[in-house]
PDB file of N, CA and C in Angstrom:
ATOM      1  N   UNK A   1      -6.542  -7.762  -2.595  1.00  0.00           N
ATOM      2  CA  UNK A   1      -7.927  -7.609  -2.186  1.00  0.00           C
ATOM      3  C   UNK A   1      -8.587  -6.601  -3.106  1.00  0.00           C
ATOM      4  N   UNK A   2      -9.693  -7.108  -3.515  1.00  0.00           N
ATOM      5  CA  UNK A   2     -10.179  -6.263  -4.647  1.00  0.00           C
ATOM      6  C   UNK A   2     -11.201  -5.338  -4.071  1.00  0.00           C
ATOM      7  N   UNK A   3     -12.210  -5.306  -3.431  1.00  0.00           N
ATOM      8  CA  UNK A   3     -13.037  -4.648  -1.939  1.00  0.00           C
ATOM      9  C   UNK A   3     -13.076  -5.801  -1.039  1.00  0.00           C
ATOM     10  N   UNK A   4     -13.377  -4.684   0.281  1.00  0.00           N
ATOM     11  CA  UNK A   4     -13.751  -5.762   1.400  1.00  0.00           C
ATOM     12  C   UNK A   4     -14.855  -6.510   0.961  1.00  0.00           C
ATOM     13  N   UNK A   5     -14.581  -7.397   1.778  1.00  0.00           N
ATOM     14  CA  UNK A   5     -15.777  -8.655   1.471  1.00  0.00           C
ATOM     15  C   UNK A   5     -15.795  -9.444   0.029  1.00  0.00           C
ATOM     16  N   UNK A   6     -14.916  -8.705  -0.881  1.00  0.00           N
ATOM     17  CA  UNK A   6     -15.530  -9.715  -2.265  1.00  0.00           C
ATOM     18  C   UNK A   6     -14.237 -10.778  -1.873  1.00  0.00           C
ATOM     19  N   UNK A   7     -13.782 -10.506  -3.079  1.00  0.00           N
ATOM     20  CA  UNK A   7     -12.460 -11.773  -4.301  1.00  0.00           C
ATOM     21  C   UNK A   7     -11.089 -11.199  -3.923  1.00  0.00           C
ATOM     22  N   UNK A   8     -10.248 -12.351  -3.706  1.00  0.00           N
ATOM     23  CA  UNK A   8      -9.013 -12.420  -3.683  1.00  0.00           C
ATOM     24  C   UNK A   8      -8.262 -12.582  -4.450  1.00  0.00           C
ATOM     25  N   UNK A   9      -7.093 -11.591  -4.899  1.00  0.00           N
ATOM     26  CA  UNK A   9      -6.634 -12.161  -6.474  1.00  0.00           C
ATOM     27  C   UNK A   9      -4.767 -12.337  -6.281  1.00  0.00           C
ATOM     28  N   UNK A  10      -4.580 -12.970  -7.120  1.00  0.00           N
ATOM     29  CA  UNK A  10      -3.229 -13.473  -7.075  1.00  0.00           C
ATOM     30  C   UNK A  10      -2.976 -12.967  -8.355  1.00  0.00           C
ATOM     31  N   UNK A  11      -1.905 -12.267  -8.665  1.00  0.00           N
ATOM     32  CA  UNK A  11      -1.438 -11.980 -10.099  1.00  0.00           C
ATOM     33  C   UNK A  11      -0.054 -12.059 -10.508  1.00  0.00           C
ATOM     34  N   UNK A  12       0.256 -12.278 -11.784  1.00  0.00           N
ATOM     35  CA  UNK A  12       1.909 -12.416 -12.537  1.00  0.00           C
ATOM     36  C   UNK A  12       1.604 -12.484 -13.804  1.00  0.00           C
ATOM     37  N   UNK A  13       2.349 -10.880 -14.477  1.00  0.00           N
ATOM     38  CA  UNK A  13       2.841 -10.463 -15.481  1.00  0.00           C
ATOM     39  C   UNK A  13       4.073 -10.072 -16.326  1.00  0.00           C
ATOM     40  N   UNK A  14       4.017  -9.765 -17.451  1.00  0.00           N
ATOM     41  CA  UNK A  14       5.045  -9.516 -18.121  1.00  0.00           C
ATOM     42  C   UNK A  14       4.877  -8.274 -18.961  1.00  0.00           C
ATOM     43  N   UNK A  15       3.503  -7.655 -18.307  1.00  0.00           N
ATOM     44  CA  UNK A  15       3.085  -6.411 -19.456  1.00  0.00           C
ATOM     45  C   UNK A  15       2.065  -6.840 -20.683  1.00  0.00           C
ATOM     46  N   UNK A  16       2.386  -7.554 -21.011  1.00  0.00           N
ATOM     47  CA  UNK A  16       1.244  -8.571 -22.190  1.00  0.00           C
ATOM     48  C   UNK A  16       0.418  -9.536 -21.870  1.00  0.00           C
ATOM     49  N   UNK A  17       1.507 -10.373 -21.173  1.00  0.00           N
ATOM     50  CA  UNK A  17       0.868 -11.512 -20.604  1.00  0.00           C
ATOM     51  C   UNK A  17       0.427 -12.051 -19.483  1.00  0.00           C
ATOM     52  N   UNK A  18      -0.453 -12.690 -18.644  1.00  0.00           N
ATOM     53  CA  UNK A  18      -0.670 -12.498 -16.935  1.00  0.00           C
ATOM     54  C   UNK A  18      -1.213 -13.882 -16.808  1.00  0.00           C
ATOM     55  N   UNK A  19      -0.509 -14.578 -15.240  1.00  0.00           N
ATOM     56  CA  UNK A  19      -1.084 -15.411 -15.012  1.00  0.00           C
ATOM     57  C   UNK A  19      -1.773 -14.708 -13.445  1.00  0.00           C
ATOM     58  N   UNK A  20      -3.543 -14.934 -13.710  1.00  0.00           N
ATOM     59  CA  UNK A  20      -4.037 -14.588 -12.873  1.00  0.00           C
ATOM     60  C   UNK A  20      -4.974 -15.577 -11.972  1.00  0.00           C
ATOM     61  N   UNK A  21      -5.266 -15.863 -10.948  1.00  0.00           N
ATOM     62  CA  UNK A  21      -6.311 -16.599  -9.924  1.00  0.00           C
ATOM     63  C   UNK A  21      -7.131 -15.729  -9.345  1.00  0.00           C
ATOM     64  N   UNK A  22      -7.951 -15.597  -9.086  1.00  0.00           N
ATOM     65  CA  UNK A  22      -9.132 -14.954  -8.187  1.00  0.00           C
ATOM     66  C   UNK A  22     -10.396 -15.643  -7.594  1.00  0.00           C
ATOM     67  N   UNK A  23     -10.241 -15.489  -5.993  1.00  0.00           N
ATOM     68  CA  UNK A  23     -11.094 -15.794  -5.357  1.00  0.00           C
ATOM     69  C   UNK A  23     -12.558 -16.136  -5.170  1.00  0.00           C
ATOM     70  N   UNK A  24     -13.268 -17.185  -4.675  1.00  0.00           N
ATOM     71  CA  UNK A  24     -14.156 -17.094  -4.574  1.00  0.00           C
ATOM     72  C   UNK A  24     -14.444 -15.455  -3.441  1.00  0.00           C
ATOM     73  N   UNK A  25     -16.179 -14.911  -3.169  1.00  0.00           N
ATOM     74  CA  UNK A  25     -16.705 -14.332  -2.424  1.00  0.00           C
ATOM     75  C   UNK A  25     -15.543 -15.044  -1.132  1.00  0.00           C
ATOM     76  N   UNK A  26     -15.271 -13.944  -0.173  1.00  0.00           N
ATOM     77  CA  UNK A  26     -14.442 -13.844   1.529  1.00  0.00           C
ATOM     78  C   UNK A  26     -15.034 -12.934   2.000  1.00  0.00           C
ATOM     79  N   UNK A  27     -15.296 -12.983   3.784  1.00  0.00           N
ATOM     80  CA  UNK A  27     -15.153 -11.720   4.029  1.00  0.00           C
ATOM     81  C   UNK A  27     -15.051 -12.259   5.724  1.00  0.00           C
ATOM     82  N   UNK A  28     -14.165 -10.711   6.331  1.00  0.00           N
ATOM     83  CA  UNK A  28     -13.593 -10.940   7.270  1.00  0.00           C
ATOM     84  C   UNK A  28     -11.961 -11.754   7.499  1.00  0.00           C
ATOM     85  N   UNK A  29     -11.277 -12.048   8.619  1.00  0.00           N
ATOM     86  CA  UNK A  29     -10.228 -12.295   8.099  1.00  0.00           C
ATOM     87  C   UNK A  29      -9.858 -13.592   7.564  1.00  0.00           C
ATOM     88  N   UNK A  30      -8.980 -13.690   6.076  1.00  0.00           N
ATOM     89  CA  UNK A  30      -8.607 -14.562   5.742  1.00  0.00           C
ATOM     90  C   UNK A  30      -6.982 -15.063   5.659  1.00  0.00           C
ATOM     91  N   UNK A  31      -6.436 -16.132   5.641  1.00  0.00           N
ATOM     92  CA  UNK A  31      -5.180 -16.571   5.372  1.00  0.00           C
ATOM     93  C   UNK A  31      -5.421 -16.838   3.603  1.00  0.00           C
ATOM     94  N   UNK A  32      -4.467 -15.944   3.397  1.00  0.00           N
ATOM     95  CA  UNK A  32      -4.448 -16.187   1.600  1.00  0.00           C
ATOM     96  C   UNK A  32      -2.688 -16.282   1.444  1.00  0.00           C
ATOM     97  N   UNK A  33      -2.570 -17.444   0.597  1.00  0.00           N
ATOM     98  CA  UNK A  33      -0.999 -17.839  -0.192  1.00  0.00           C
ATOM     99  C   UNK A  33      -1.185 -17.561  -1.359  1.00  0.00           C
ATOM    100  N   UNK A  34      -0.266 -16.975  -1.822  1.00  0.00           N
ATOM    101  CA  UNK A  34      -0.481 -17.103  -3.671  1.00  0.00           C
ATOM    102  C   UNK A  34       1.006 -17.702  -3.816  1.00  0.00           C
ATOM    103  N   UNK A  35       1.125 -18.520  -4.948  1.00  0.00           N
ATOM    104  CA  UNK A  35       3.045 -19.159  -5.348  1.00  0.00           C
ATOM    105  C   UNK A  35       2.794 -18.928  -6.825  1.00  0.00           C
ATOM    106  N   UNK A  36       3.738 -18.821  -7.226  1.00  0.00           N
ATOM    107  CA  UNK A  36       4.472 -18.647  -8.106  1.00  0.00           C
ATOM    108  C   UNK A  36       5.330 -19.976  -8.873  1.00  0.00           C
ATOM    109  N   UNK A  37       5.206 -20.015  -9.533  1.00  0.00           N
ATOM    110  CA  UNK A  37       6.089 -22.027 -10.128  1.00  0.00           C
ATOM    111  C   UNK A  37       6.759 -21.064 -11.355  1.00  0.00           C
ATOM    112  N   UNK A  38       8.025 -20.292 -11.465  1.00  0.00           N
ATOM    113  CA  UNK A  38       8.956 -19.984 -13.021  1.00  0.00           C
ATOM    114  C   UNK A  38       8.730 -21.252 -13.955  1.00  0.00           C
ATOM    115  N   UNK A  39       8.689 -22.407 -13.324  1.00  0.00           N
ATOM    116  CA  UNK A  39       9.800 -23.083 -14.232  1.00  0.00           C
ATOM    117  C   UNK A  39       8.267 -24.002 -15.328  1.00  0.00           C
ATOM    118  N   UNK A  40       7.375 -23.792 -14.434  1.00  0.00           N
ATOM    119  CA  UNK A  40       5.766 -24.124 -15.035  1.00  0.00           C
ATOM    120  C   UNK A  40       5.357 -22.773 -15.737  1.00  0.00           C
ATOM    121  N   UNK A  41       5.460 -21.726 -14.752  1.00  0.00           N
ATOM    122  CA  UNK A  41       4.443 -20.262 -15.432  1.00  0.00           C
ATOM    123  C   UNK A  41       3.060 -20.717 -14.399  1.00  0.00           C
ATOM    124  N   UNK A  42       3.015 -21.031 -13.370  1.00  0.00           N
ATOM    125  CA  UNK A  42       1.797 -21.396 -13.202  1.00  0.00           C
ATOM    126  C   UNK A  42       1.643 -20.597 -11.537  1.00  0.00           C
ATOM    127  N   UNK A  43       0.723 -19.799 -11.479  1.00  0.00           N
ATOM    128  CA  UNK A  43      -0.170 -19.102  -9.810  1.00  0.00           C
ATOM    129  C   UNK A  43      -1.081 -20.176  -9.549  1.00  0.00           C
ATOM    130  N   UNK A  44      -0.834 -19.944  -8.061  1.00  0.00           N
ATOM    131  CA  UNK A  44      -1.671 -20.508  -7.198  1.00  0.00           C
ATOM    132  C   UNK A  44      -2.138 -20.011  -6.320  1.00  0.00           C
ATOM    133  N   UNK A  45      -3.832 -20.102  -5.997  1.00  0.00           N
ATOM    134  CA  UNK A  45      -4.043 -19.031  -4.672  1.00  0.00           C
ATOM    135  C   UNK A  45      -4.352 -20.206  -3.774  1.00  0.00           C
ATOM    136  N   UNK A  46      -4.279 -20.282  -2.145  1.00  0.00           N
ATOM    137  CA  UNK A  46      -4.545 -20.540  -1.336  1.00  0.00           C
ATOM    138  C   UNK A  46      -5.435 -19.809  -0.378  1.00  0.00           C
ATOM    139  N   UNK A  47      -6.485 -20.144  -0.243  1.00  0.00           N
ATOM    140  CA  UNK A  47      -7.587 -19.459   1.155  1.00  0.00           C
ATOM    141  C   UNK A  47      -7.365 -20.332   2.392  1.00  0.00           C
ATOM    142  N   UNK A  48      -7.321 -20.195   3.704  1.00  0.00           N
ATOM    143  CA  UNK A  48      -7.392 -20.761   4.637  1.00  0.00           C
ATOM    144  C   UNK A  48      -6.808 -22.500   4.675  1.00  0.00           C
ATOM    145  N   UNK A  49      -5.558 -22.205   3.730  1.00  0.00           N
ATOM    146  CA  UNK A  49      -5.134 -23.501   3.571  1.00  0.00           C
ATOM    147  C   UNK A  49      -5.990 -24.442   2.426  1.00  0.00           C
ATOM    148  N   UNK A  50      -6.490 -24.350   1.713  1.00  0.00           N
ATOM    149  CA  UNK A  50      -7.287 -24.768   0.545  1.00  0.00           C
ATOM    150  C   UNK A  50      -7.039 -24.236  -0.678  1.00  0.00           C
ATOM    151  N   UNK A  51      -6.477 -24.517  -1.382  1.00  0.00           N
ATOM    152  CA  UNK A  51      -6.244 -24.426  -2.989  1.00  0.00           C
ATOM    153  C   UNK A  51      -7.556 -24.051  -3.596  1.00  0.00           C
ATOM    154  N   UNK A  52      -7.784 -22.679  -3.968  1.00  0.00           N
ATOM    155  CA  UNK A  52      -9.266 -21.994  -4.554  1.00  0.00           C
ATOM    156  C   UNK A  52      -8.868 -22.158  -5.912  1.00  0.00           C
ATOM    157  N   UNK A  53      -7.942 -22.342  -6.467  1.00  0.00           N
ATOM    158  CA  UNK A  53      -7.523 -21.521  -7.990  1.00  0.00           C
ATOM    159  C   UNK A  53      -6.235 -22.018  -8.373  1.00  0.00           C
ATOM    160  N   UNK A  54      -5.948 -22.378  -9.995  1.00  0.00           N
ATOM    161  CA  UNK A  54      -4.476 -22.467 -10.327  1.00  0.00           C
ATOM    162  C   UNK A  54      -4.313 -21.465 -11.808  1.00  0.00           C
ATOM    163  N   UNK A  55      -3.824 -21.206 -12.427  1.00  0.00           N
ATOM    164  CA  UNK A  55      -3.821 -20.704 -13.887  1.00  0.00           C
ATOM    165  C   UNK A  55      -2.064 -20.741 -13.610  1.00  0.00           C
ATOM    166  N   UNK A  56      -2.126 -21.480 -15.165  1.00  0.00           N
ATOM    167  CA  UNK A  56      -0.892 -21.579 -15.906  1.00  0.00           C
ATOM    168  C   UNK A  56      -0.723 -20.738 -17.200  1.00  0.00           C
ATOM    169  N   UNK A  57      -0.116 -20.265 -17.815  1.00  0.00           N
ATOM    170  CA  UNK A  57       0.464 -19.304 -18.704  1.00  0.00           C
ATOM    171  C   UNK A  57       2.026 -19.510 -19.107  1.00  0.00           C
ATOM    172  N   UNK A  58       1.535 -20.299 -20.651  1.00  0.00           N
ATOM    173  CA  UNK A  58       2.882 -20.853 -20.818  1.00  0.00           C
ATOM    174  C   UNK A  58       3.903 -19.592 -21.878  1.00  0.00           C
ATOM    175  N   UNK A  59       2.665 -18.155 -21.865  1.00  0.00           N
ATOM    176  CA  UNK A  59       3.472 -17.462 -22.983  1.00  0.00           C
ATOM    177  C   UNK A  59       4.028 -16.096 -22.425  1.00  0.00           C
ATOM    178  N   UNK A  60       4.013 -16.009 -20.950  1.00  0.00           N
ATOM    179  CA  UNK A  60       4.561 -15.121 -19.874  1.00  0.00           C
ATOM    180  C   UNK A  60       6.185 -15.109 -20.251  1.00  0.00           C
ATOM    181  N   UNK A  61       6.607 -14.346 -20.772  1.00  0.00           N
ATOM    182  CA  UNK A  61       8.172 -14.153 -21.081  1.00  0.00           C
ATOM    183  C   UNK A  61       8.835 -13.543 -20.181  1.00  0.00           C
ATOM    184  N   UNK A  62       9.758 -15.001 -19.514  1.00  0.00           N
ATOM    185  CA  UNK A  62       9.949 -14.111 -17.854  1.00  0.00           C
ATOM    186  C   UNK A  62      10.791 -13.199 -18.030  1.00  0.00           C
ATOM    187  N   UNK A  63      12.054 -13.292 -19.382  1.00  0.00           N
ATOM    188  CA  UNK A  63      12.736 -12.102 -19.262  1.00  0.00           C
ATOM    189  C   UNK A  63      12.148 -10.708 -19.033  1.00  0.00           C
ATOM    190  N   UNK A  64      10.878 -10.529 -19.551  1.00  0.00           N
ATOM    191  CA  UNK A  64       9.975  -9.447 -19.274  1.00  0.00           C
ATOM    192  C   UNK A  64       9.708  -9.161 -18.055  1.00  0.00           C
ATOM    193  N   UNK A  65       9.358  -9.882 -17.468  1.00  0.00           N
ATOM    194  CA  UNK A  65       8.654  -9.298 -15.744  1.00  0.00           C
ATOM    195  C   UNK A  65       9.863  -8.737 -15.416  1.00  0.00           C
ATOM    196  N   UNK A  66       9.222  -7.116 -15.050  1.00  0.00           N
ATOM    197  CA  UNK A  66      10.461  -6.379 -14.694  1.00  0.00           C
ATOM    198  C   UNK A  66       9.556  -5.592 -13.003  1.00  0.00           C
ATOM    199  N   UNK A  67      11.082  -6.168 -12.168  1.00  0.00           N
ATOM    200  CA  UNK A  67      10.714  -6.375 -10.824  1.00  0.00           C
ATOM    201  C   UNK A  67      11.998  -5.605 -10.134  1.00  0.00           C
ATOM    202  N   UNK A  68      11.496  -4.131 -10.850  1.00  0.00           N
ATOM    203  CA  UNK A  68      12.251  -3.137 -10.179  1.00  0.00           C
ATOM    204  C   UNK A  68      11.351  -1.926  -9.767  1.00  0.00           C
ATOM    205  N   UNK A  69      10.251  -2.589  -9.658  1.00  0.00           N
ATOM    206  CA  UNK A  69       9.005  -1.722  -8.627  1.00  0.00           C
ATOM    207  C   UNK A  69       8.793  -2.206  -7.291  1.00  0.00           C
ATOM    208  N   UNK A  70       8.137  -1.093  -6.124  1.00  0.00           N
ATOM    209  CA  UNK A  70       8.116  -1.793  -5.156  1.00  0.00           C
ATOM    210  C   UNK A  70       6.895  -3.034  -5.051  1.00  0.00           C
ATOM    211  N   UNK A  71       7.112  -3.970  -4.128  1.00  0.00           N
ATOM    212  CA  UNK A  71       6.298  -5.060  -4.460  1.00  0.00           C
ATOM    213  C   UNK A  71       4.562  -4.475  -3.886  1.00  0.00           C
ATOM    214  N   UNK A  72       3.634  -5.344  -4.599  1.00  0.00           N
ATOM    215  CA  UNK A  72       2.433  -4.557  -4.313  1.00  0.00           C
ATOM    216  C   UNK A  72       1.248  -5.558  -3.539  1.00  0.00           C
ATOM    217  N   UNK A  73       1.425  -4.877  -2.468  1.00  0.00           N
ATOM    218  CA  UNK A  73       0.461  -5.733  -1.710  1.00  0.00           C
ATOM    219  C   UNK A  73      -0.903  -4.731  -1.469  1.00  0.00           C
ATOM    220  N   UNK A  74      -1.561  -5.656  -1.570  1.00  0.00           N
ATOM    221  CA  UNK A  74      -3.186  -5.135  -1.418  1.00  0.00           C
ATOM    222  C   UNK A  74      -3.841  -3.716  -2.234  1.00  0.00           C
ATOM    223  N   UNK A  75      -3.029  -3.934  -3.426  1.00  0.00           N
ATOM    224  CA  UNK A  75      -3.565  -3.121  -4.696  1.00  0.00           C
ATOM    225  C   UNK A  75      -4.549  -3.099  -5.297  1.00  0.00           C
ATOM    226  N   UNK A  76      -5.607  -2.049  -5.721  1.00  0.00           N
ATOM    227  CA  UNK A  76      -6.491  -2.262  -6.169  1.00  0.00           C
ATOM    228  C   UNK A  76      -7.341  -0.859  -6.700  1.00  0.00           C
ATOM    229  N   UNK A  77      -8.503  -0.889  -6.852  1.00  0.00           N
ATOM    230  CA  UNK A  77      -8.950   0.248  -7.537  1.00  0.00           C
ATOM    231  C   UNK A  77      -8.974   1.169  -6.427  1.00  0.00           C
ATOM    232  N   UNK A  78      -8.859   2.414  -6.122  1.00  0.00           N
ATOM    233  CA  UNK A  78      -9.343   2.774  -5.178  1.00  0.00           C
ATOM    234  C   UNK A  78      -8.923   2.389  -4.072  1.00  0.00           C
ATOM    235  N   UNK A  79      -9.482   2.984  -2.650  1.00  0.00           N
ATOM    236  CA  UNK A  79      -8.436   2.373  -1.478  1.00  0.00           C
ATOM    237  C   UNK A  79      -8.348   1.400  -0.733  1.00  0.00           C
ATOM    238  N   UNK A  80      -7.295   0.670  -0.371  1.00  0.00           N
ATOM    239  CA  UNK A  80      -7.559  -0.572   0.136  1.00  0.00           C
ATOM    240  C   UNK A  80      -8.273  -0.688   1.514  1.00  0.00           C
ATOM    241  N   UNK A  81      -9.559  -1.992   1.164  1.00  0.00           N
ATOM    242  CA  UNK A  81     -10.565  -1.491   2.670  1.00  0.00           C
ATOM    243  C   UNK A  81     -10.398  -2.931   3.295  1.00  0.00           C
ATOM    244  N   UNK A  82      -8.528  -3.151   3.301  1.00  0.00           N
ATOM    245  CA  UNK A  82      -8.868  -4.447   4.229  1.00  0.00           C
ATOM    246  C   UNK A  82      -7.852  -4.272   4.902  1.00  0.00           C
ATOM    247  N   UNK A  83      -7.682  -4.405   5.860  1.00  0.00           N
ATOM    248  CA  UNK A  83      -6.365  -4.686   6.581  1.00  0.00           C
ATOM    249  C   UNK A  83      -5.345  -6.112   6.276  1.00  0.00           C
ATOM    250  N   UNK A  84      -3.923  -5.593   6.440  1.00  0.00           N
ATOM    251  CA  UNK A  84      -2.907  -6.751   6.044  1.00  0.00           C
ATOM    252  C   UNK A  84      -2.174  -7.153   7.090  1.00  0.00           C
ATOM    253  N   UNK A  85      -2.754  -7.810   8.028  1.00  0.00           N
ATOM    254  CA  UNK A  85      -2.020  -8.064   9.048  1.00  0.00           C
ATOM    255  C   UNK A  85      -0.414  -8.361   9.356  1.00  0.00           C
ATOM    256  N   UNK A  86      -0.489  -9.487   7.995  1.00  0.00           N
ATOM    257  CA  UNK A  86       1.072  -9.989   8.512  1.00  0.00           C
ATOM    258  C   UNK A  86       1.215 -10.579   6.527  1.00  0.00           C
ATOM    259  N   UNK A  87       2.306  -9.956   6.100  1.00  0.00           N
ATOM    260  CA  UNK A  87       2.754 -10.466   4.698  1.00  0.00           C
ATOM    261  C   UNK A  87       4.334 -10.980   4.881  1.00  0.00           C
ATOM    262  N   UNK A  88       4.267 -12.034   4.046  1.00  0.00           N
ATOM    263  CA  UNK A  88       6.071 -12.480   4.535  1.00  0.00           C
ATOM    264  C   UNK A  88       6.263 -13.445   2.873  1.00  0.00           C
ATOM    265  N   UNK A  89       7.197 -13.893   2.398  1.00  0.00           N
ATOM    266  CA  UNK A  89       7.926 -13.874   1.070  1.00  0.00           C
ATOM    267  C   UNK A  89       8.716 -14.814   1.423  1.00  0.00           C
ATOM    268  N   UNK A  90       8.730 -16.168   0.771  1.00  0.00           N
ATOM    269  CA  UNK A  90      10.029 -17.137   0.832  1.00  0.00           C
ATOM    270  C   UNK A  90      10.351 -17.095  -1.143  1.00  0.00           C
ATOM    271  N   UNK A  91      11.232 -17.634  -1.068  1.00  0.00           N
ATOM    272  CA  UNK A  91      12.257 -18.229  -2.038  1.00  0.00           C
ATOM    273  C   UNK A  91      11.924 -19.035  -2.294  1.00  0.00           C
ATOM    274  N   UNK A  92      11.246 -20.003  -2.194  1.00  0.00           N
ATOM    275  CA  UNK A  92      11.840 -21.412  -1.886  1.00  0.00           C
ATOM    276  C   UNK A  92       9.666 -21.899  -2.085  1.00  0.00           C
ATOM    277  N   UNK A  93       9.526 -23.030  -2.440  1.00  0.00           N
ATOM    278  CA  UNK A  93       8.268 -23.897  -2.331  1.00  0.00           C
ATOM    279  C   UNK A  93       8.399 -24.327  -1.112  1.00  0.00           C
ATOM    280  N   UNK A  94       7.050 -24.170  -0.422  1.00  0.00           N
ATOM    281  CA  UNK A  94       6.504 -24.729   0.995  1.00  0.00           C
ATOM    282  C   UNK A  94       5.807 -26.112   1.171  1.00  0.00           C
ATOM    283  N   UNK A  95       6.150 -26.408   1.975  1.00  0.00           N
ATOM    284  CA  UNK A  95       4.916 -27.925   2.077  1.00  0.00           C
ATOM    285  C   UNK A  95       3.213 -27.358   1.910  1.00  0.00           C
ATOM    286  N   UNK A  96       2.795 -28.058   1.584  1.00  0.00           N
ATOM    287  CA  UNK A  96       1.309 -28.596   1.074  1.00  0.00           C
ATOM    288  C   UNK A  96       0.781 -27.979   2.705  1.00  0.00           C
ATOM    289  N   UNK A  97       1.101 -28.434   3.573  1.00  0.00           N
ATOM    290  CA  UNK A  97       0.228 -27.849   5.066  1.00  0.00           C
ATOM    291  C   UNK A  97       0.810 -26.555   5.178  1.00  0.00           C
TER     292      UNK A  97
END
């Protein structure tokens, strides 16, 4: 969440390279998915079950993404002015619903 009320952003880097999505205008509460595809390089954001955004990035060198920080939810400039109700993490690709 970038401020309340604006854009939702989904991000994946390597330090150089980033595959990023960002939201149309939200405000109030939303259901947001972002995925991840390794084997494409490609983010995806989801709003309220609707696909807002895709970006692919075929020059993201995954040996690079180094994912020995804690994970970062609702990062942004300054302090986060949204609440995160409920965040949860699969492994694995989800169905389309």
């Amino acid at each position: 969440y970038e401020t309340f009320g604006k854009m939702i952003s989904a991000n994946i880097g390597d330090g150089a390279n980033q595959s990023k999505v960002t939201s149309a205008y939200y405000e109030g509460y939303v259901y947001a998915v972002m995925t991840w595809d390794v084997a494409t390089k490609t983010t995806k954001l989801y709003i309220n079950g609707n696909l807002v955004g895709t970006n692919t990035n075929v020059n993201i060198n995954l040996s690079k993404i180094n994912n020995t920080y804690p994970l970062q939810i609702g990062r942004g400039e300054g302090p986060l002015k949204r609440d995160i109700f409920m965040a949860r993490m699969w492994n694995r690709r989800l169905s389309q619903s």
